[in-house]
C-alpha atoms as a PDB file:
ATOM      1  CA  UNK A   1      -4.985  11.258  17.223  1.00  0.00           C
ATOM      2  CA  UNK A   2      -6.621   7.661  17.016  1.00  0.00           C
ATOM      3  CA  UNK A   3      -3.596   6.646  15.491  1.00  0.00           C
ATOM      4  CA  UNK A   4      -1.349   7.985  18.619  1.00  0.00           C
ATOM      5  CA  UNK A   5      -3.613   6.304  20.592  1.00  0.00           C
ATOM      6  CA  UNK A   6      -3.568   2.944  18.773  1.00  0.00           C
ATOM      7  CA  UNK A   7      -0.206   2.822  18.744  1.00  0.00           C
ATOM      8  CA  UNK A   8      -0.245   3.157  22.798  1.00  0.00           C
ATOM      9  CA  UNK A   9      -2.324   0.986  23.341  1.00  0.00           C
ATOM     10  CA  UNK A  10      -0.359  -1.638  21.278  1.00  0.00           C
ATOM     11  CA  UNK A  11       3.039  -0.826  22.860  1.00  0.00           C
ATOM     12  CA  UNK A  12       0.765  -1.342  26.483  1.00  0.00           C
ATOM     13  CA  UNK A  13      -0.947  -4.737  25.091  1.00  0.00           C
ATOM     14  CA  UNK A  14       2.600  -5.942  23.437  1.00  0.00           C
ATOM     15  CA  UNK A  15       4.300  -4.917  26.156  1.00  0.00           C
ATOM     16  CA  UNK A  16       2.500  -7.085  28.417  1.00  0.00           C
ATOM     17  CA  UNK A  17       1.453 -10.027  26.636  1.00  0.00           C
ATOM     18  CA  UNK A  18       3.540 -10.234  23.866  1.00  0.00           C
ATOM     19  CA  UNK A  19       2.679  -9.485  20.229  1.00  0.00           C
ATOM     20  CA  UNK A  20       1.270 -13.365  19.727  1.00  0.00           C
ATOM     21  CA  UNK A  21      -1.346 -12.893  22.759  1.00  0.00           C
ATOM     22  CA  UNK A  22      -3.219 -10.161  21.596  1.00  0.00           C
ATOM     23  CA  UNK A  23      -6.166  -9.737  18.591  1.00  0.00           C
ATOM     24  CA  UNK A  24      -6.803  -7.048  16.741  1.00  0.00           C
ATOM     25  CA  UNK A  25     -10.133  -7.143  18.239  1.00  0.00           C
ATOM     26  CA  UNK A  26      -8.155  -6.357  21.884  1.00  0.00           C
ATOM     27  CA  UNK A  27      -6.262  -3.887  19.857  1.00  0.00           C
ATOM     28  CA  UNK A  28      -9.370  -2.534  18.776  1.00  0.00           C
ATOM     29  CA  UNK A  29     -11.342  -2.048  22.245  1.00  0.00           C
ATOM     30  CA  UNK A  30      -8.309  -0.556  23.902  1.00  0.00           C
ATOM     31  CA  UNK A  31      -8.422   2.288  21.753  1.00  0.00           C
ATOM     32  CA  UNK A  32     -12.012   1.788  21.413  1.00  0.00           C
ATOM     33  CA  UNK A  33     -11.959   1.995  17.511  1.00  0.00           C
ATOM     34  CA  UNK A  34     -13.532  -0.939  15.184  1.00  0.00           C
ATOM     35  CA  UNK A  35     -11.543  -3.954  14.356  1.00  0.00           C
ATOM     36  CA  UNK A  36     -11.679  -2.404  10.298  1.00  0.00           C
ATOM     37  CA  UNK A  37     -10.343   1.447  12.013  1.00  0.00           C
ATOM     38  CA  UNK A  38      -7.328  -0.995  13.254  1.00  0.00           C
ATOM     39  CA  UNK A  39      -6.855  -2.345  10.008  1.00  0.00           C
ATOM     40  CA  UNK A  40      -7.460   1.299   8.365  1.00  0.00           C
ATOM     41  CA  UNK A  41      -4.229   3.018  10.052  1.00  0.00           C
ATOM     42  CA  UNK A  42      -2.084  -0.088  10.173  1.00  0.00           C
ATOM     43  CA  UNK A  43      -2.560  -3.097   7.717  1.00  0.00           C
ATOM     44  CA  UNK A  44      -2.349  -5.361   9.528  1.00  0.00           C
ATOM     45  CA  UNK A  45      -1.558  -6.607  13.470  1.00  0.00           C
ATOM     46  CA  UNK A  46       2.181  -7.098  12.613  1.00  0.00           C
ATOM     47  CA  UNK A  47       2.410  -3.643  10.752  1.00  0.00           C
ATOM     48  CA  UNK A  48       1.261  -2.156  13.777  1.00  0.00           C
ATOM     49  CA  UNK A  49       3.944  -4.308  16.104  1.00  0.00           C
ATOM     50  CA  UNK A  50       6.330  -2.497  13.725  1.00  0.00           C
ATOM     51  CA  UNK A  51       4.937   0.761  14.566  1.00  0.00           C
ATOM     52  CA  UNK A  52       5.272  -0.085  18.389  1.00  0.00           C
ATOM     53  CA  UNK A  53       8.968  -0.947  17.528  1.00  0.00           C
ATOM     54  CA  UNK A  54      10.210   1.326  15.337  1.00  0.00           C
ATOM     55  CA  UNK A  55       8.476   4.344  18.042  1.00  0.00           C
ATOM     56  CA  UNK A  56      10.759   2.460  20.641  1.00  0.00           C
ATOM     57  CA  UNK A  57      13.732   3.011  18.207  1.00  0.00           C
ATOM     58  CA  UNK A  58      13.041   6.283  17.569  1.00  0.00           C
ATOM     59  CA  UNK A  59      12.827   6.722  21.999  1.00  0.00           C
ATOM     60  CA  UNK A  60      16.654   4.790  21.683  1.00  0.00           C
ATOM     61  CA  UNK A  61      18.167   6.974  19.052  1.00  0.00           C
ATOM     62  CA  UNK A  62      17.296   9.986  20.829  1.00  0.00           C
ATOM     63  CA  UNK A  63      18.046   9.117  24.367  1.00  0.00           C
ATOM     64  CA  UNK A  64      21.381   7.928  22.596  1.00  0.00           C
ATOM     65  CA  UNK A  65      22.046  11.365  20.893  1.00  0.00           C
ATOM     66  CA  UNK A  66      21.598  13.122  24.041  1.00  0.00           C
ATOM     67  CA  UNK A  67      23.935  11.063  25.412  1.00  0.00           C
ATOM     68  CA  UNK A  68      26.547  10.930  22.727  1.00  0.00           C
ATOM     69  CA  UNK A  69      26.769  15.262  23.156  1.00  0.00           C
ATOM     70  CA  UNK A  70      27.004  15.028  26.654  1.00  0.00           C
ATOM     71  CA  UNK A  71      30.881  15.516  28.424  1.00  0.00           C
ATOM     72  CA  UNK A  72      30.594  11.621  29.454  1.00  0.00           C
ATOM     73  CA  UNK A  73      29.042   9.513  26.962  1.00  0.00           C
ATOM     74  CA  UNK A  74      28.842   6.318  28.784  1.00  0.00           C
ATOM     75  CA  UNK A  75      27.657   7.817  32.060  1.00  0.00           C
ATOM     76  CA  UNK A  76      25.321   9.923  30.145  1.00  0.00           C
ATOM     77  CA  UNK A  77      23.647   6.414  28.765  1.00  0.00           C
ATOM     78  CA  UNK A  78      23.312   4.941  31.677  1.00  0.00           C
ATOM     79  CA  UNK A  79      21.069   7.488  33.105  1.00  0.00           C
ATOM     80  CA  UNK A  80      19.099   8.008  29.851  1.00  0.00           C
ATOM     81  CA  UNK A  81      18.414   4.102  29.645  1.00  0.00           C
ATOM     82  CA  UNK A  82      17.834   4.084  33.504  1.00  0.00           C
ATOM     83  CA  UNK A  83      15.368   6.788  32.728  1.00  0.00           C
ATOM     84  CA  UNK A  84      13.510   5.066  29.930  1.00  0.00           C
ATOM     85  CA  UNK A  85      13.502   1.838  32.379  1.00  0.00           C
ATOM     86  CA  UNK A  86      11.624   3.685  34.654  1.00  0.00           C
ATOM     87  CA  UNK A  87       9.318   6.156  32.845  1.00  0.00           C
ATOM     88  CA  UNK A  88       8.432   3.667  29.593  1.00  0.00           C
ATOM     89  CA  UNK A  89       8.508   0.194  31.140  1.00  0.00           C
ATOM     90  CA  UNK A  90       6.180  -0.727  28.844  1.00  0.00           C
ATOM     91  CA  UNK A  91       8.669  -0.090  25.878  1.00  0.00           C
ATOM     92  CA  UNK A  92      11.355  -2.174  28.054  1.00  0.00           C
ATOM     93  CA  UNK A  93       9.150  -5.053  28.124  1.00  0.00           C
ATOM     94  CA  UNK A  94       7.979  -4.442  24.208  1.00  0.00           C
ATOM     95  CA  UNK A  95      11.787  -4.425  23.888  1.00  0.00           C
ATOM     96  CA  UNK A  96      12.109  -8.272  25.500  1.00  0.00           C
ATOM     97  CA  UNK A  97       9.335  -9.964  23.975  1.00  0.00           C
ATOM     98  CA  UNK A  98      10.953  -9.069  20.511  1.00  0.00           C
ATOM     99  CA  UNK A  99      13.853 -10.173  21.657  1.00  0.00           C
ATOM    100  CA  UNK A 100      12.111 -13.633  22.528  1.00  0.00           C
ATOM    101  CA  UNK A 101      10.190 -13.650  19.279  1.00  0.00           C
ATOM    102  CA  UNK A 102      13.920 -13.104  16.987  1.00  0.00           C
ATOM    103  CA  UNK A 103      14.811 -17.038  16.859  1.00  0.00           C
ATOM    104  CA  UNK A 104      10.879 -17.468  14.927  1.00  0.00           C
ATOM    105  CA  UNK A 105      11.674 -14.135  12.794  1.00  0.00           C
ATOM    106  CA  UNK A 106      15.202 -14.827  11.319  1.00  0.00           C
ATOM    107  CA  UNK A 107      16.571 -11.047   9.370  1.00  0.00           C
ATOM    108  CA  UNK A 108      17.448  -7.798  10.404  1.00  0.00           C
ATOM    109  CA  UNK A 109      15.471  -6.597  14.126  1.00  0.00           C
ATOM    110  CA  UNK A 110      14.098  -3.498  14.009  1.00  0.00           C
ATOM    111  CA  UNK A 111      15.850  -1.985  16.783  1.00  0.00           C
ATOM    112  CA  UNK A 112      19.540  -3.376  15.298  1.00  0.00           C
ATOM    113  CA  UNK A 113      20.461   0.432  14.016  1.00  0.00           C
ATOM    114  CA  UNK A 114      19.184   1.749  17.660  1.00  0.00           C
ATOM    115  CA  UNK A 115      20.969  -0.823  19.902  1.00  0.00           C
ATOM    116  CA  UNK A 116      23.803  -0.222  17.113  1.00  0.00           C
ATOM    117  CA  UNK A 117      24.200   3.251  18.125  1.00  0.00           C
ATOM    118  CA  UNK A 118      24.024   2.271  22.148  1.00  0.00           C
ATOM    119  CA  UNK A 119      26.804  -0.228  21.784  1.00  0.00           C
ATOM    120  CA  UNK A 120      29.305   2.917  20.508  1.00  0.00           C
ATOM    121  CA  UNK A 121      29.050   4.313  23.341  1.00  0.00           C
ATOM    122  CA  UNK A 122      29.802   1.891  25.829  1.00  0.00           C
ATOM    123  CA  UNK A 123      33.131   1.543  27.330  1.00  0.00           C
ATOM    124  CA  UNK A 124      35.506  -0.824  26.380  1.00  0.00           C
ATOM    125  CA  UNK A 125      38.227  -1.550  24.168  1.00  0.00           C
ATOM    126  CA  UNK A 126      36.834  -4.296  21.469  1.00  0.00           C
ATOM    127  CA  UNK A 127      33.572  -4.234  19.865  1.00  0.00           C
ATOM    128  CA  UNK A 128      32.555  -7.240  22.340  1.00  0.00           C
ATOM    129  CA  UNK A 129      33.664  -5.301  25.048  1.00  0.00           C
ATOM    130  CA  UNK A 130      31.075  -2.656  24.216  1.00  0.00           C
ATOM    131  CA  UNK A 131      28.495  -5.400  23.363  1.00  0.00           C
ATOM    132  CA  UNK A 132      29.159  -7.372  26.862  1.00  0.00           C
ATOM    133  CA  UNK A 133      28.731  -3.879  28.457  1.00  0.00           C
ATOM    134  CA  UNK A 134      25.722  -2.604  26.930  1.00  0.00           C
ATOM    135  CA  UNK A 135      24.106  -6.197  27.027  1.00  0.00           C
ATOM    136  CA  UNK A 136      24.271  -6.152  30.942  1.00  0.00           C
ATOM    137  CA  UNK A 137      23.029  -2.543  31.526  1.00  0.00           C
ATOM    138  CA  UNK A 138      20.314  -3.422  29.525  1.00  0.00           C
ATOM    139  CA  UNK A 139      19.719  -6.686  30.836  1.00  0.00           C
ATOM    140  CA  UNK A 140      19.370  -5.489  34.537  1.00  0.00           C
ATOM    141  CA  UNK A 141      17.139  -2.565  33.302  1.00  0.00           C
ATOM    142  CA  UNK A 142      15.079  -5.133  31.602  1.00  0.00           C
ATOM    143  CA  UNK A 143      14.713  -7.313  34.604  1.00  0.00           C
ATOM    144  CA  UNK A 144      14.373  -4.384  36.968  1.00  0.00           C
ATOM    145  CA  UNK A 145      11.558  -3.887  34.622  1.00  0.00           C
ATOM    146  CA  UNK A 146      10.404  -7.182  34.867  1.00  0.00           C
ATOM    147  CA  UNK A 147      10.295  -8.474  38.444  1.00  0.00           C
ATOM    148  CA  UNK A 148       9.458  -4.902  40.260  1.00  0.00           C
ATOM    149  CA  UNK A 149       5.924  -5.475  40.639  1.00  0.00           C
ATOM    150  CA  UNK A 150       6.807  -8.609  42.566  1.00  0.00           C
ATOM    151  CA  UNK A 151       8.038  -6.795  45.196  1.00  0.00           C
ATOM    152  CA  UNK A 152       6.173  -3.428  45.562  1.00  0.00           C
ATOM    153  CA  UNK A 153       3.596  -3.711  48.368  1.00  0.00           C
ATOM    154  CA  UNK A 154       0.322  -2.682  47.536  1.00  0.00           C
ATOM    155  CA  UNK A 155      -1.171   0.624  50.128  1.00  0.00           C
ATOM    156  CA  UNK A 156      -2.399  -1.100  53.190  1.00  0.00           C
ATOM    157  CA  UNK A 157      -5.286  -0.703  53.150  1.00  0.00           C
ATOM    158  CA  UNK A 158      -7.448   1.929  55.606  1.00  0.00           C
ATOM    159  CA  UNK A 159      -9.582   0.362  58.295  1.00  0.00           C
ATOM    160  CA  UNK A 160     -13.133   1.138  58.634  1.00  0.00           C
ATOM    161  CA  UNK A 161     -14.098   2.602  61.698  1.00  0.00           C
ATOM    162  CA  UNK A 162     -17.305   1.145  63.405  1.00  0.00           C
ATOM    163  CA  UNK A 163     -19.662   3.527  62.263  1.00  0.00           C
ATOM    164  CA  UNK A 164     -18.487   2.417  58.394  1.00  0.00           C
ATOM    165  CA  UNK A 165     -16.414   5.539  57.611  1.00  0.00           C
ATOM    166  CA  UNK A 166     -13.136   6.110  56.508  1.00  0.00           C
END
């Protein structure tokens, strides 16, 4: 179980500062463990960014397996990445920030087999017809993602009355 938890709290922490702004020590008080209980399930802060990734790949190959047995493949993708977009943002913006961090980490991404599978089942004629497509549903997912919280209000707040309640 602390190891579920660990790993949530990463994908959270990643997701919102990137793997390069957060310590182990952060790591650790999120899941309020020890620094050496990090280190004990994962070896280190970057095995543990591979945990967070490869869970989001595992979230990817499923929601693309549902949609690859479904009557419309394509459409069927679009509403299981719209879903993930809105009920794991936190993977979506895991998802960026390892994007951003690929030019500093030259090889194979961890999510390449995932996104792999997504591409097959985009429409389109060519290989970078399906690439083009699946690169802009994912890239207004990913921004969706990104700039909502700019532009939900926050709950006015309730006015006191005069006698300090409610």
């Amino acid at each position: 179980m602390t190891r579920d938890l660990l790993l949530q709290q990463a994908i959270g922490l990643f997701a919102l500062r990137g793997v390069d702004g957060v310590s182990v020590a952060e790591l650790a008080d999120a899941a309020g463990i020890s620094k050496a209980n990090v280190l004990h399930h994962y070896k280190s802060k970057d095995a543990l960014y591979a945990a967070a990734l490869d869970h989001v790949s595992a979230e990817l190959a499923l929601r693309s397996d549902r949609a690859r047995g479904a009557a419309d493949p394509p459409a069927a993708l679009v509403a299981e990445l719209t879903d993930w977009a809105a009920t794991q943002p936190d993977q979506v913006r895991l998802t960026a920030f390892g994007l951003l961090r690929l030019p500093e980490h030259p090889g194979p991404w961890r999510l390449s087999e995932s996104v792999g599978a997504l591409i097959e089942l985009q429409p389109g004629d060519t290989p970078d017809e399906r690439l083009d497509a699946l690169i802009a549903l994912l890239g207004r997912l990913t921004y969706g993602v990104m700039v909502r919280p700019l532009f939900e209000q926050p709950a006015p707040a309730k006015k006191r009355s005069r006698n300090g309640r409610g």
